[in-house]
N, C-alpha and C. Protein backbone atom coordinates (compact mmCIF):
# COMPACT_ATOMS: atom_id res chain seq x y z
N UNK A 1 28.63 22.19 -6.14
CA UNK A 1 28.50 23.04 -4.98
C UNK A 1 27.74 24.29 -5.37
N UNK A 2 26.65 24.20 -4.63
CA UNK A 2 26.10 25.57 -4.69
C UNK A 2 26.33 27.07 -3.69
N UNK A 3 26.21 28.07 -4.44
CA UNK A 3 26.50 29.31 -3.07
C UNK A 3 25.81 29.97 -3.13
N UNK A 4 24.72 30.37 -2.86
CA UNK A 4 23.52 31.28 -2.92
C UNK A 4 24.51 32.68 -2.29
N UNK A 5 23.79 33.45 -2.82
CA UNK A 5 24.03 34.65 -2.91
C UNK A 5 24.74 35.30 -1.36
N UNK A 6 25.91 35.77 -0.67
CA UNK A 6 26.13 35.97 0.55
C UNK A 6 26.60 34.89 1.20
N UNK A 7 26.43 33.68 0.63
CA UNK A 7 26.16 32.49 1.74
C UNK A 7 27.38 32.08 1.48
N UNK A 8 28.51 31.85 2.41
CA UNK A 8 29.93 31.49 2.47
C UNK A 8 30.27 29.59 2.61
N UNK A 9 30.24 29.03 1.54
CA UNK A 9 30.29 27.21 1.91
C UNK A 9 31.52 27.04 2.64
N UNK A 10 31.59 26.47 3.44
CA UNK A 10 32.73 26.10 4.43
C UNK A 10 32.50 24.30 4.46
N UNK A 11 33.62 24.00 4.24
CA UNK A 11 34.29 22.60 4.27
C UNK A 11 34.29 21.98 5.26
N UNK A 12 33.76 20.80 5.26
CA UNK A 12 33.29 20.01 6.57
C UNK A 12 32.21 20.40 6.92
N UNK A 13 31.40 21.14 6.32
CA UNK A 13 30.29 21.84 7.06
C UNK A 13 29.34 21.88 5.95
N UNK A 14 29.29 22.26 4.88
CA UNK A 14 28.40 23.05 3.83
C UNK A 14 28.64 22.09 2.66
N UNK A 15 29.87 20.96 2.76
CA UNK A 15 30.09 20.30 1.25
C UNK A 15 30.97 19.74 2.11
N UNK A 16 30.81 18.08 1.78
CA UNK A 16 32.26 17.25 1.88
C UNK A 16 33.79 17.69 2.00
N UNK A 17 34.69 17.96 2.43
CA UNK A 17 36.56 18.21 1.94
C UNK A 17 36.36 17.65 0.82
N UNK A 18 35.72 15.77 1.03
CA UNK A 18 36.54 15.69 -0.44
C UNK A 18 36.23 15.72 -1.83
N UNK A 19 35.20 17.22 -1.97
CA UNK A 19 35.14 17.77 -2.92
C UNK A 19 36.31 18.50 -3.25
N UNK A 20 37.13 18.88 -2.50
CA UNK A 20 38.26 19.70 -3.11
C UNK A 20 39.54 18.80 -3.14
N UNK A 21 39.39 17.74 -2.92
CA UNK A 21 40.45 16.85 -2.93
C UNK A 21 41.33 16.80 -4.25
N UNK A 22 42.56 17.25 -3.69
CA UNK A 22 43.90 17.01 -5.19
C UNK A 22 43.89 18.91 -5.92
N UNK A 23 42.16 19.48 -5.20
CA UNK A 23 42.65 21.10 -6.05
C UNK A 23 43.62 22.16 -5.63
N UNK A 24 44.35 23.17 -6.21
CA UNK A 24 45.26 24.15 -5.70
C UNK A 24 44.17 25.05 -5.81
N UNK A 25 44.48 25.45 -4.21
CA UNK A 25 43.65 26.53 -3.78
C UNK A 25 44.31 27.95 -3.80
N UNK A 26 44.13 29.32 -3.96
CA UNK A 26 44.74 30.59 -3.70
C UNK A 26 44.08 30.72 -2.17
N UNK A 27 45.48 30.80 -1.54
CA UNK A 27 44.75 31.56 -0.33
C UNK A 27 44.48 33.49 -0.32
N UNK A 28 43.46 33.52 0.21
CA UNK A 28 43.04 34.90 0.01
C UNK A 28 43.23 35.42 0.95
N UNK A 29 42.46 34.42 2.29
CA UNK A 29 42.63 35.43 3.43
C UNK A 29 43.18 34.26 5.00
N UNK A 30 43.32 34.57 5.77
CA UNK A 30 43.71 33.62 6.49
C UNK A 30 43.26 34.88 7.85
N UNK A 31 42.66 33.36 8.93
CA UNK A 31 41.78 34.35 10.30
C UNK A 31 42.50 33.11 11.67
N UNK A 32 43.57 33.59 11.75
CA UNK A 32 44.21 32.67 13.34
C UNK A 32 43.43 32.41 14.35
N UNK A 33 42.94 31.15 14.71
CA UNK A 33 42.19 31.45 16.11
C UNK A 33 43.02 30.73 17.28
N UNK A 34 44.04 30.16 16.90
CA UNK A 34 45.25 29.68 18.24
C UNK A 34 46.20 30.57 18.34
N UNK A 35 46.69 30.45 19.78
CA UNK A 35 48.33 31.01 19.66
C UNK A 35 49.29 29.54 19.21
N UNK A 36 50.23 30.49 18.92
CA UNK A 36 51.60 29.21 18.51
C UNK A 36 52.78 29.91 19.38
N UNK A 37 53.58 29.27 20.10
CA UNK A 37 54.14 29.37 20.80
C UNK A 37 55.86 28.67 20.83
N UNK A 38 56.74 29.37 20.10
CA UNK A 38 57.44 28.08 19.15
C UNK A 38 56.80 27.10 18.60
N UNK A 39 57.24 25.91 18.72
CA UNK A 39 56.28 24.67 17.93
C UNK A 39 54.71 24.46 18.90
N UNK A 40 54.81 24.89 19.57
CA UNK A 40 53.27 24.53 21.00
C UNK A 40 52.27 25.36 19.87
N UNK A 41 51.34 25.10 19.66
CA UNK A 41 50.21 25.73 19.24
C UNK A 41 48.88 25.56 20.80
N UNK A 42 48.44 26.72 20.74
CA UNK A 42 47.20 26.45 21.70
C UNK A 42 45.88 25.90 20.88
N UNK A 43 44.75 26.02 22.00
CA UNK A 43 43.74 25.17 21.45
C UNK A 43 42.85 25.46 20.74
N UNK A 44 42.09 24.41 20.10
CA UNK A 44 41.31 24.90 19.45
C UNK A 44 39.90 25.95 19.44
N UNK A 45 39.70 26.56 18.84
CA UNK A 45 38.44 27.55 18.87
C UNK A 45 37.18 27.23 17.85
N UNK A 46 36.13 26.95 18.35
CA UNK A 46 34.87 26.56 17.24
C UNK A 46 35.69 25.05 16.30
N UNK A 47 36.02 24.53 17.17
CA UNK A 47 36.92 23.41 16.67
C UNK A 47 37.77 23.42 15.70
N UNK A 48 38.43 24.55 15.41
CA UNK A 48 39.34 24.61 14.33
C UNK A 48 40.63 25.62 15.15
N UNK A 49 41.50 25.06 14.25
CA UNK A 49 43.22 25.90 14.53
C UNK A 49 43.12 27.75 14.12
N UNK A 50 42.31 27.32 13.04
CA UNK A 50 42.17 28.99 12.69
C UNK A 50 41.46 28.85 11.42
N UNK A 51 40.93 29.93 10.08
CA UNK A 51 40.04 29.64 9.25
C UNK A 51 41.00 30.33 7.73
N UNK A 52 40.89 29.40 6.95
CA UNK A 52 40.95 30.09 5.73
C UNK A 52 40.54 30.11 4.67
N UNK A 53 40.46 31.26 3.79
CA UNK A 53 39.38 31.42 3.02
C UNK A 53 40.32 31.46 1.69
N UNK A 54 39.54 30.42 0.87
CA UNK A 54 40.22 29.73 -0.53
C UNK A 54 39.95 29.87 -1.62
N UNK A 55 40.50 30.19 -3.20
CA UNK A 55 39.53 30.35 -4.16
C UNK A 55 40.02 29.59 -4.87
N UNK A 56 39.07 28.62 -5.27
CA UNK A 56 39.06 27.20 -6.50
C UNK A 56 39.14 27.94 -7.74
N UNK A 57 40.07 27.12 -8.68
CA UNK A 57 40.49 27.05 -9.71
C UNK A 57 39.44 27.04 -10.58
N UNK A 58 38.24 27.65 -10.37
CA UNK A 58 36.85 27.44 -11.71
C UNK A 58 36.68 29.06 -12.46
N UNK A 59 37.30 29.23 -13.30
CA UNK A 59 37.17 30.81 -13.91
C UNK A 59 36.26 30.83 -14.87
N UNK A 60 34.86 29.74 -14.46
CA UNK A 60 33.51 29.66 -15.20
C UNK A 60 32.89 30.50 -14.34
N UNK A 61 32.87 30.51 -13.03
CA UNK A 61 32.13 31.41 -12.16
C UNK A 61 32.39 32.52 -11.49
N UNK A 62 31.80 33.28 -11.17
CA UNK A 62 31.87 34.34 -10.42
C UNK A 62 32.87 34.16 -9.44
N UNK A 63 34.51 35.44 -8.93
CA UNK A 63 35.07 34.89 -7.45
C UNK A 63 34.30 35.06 -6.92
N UNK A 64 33.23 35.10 -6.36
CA UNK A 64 32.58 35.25 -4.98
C UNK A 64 31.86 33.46 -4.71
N UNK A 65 31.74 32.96 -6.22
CA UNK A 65 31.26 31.83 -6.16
C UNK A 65 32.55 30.52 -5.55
N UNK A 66 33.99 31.11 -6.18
CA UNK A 66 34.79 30.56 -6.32
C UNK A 66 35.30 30.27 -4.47
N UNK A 67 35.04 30.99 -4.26
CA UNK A 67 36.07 31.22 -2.62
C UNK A 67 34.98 30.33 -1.55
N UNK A 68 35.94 29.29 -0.98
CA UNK A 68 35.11 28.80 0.11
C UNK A 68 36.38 28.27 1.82
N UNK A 69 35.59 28.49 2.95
CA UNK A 69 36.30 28.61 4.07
C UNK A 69 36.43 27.38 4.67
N UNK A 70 37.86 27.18 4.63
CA UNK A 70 38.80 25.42 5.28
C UNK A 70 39.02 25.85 6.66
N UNK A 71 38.73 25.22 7.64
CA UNK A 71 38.59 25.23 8.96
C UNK A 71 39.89 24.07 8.91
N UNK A 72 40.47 24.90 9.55
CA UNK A 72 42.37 24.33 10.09
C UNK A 72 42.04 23.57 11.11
N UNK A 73 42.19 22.06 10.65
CA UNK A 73 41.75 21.15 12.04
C UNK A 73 42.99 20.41 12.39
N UNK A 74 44.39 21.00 11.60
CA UNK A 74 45.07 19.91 12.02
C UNK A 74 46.25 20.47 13.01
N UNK A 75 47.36 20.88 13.58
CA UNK A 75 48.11 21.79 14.13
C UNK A 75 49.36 22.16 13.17
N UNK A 76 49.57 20.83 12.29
CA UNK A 76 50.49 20.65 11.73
C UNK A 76 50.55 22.21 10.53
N UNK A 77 49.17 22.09 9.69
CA UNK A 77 48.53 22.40 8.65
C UNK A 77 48.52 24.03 9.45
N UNK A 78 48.46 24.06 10.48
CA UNK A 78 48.01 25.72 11.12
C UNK A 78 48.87 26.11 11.56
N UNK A 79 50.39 25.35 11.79
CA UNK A 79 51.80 26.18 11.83
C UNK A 79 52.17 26.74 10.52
N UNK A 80 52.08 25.30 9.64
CA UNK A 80 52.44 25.76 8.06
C UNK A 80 51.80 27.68 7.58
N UNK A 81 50.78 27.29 7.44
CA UNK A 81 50.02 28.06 7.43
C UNK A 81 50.73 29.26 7.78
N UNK A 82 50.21 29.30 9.32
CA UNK A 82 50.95 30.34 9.95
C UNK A 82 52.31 30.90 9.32
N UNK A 83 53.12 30.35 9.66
CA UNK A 83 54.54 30.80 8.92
C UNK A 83 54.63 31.02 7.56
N UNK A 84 54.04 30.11 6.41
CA UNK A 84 53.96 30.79 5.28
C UNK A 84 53.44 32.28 5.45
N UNK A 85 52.16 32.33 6.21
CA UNK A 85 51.85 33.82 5.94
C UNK A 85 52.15 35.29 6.41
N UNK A 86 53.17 34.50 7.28
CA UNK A 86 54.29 35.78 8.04
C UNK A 86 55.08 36.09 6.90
N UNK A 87 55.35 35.26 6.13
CA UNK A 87 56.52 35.47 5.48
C UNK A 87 56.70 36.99 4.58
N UNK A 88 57.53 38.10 5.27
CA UNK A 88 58.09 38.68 4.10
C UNK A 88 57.43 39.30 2.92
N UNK A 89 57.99 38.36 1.92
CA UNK A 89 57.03 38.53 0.41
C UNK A 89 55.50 37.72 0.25
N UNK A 90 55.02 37.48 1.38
CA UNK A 90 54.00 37.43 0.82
C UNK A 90 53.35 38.35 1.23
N UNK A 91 53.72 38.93 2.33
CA UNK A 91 53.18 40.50 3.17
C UNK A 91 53.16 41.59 2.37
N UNK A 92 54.66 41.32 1.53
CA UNK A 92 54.92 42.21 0.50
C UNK A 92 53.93 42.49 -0.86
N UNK A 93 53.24 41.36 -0.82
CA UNK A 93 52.64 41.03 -2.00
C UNK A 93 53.34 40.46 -3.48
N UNK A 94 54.89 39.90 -3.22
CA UNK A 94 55.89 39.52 -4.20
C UNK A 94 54.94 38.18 -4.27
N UNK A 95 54.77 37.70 -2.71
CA UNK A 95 54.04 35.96 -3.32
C UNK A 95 53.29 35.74 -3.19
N UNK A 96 52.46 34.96 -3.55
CA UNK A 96 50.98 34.66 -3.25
C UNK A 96 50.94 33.29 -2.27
N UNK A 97 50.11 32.65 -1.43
CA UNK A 97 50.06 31.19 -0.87
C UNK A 97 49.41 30.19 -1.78
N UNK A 98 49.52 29.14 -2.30
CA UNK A 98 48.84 28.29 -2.80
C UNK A 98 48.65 27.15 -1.86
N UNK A 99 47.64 26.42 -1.21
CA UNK A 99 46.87 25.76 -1.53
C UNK A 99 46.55 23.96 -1.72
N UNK A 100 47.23 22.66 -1.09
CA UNK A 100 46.66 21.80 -1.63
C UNK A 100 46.07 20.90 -0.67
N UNK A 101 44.81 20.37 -0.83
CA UNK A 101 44.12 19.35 -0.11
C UNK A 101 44.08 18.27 -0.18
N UNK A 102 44.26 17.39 0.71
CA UNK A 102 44.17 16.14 0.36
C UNK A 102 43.64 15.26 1.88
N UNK A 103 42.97 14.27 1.74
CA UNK A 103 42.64 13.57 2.80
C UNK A 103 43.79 12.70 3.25
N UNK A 104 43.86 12.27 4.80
CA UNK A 104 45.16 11.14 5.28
C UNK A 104 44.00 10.69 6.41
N UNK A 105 44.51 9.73 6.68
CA UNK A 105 44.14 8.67 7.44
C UNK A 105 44.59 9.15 9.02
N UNK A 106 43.36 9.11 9.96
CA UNK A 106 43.95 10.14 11.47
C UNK A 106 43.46 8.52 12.36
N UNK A 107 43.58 8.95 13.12
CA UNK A 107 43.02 8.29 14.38
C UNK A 107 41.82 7.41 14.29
N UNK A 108 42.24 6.23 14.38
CA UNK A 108 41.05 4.51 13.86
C UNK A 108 40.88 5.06 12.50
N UNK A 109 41.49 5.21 11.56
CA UNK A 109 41.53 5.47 10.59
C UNK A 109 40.21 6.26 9.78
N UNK A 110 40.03 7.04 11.01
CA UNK A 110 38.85 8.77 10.15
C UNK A 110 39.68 9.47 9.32
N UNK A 111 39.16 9.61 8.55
CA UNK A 111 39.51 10.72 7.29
C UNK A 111 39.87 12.02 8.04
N UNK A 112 40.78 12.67 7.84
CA UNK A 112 41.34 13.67 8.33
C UNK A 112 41.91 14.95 7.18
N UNK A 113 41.10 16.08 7.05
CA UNK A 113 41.96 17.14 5.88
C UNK A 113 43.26 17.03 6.58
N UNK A 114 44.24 17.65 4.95
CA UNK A 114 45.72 17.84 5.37
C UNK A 114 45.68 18.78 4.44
N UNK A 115 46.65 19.55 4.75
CA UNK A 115 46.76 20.95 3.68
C UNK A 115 47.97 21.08 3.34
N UNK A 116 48.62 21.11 2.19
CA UNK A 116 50.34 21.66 2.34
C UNK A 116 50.02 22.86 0.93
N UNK A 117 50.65 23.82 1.80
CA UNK A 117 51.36 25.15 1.78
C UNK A 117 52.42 25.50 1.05
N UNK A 118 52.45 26.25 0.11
CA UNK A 118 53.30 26.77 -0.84
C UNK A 118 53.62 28.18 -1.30
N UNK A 119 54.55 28.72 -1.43
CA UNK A 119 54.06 30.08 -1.82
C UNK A 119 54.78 30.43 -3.29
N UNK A 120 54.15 31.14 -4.05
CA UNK A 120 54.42 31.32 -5.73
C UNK A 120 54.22 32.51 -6.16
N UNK A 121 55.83 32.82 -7.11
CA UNK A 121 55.14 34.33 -7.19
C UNK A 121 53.81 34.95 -7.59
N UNK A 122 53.61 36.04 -7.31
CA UNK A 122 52.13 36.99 -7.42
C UNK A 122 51.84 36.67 -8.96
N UNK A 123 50.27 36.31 -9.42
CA UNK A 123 50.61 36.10 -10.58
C UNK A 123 49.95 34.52 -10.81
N UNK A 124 51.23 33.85 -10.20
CA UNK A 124 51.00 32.40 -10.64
C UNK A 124 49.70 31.96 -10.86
N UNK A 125 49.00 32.31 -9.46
CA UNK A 125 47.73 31.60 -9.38
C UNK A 125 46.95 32.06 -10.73
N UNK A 126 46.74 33.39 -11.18
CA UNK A 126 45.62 33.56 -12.35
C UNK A 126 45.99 33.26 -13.61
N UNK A 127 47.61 32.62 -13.52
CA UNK A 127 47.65 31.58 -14.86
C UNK A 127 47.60 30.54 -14.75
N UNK A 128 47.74 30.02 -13.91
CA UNK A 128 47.35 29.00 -13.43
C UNK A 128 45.55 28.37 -13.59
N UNK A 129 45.19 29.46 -12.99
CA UNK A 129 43.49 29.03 -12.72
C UNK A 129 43.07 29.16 -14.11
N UNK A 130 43.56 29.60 -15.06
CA UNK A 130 42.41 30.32 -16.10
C UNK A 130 43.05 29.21 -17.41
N UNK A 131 43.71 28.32 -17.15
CA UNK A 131 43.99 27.51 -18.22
C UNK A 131 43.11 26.27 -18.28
């Protein structure tokens, strides 16, 4: 994957998902574009649940090279989401979100991202990434 200078790669769009398939991602930033409404989520915007912005586990490159934007296509993946990042300590900055991708089988069997959500104390991720 290349990132020219400024230029933000976004998934599904700029590079295959399943280039990141099986990696733990740090979430950095997270941008809601539905409401959720108890379990009801509203609809989608620019065809996604909402956007988040991820940084791969490569501490060969530059973060700016590292970070690329997952477009939340699933509702499931954009509650998770959601609620992990209300949470508390991670507001607090005690936890950080991690991160994992993987493809599942959707509708006539299209490849569909799935994301599951974790949160670990502050920390984890840059020992994590740098081993």
């Amino acid at each position: 994957m290349n990132n020219n200078e400024g230029e933000q790669l976004v998934a599904g769009k700029s590079f295959p998902w399943e280039y990141i398939t099986g990696f733990y991602l740090r979430l950095t930033n997270f941008t809601p574009l539905a409401t959720i409404d108890g379990d009801t989520v509203g609809s989608t915007a620019m065809g996604a649940y909402g956007l988040a912005s991820v940084e791969l586990p490569n501490p060969d490159v530059e973060p700016n090279q590292r970070v690329v934007m997952l477009p939340i296509e699933q509702k499931s993946d954009y509650k998770s989401i959601c609620r992990a990042h209300l949470d508390s300590e991670v507001n607090a900055g005690t936890n950080e979100l991690i991160v994992l991708y993987e493809n599942r089988k959707g509708f006539l069997g299209r490849r569909q991202p799935s994301l599951h959500v974790a949160a670990y104390p502050n920390g984890t991720w840059h020992s994590f990434s740098m081993l």
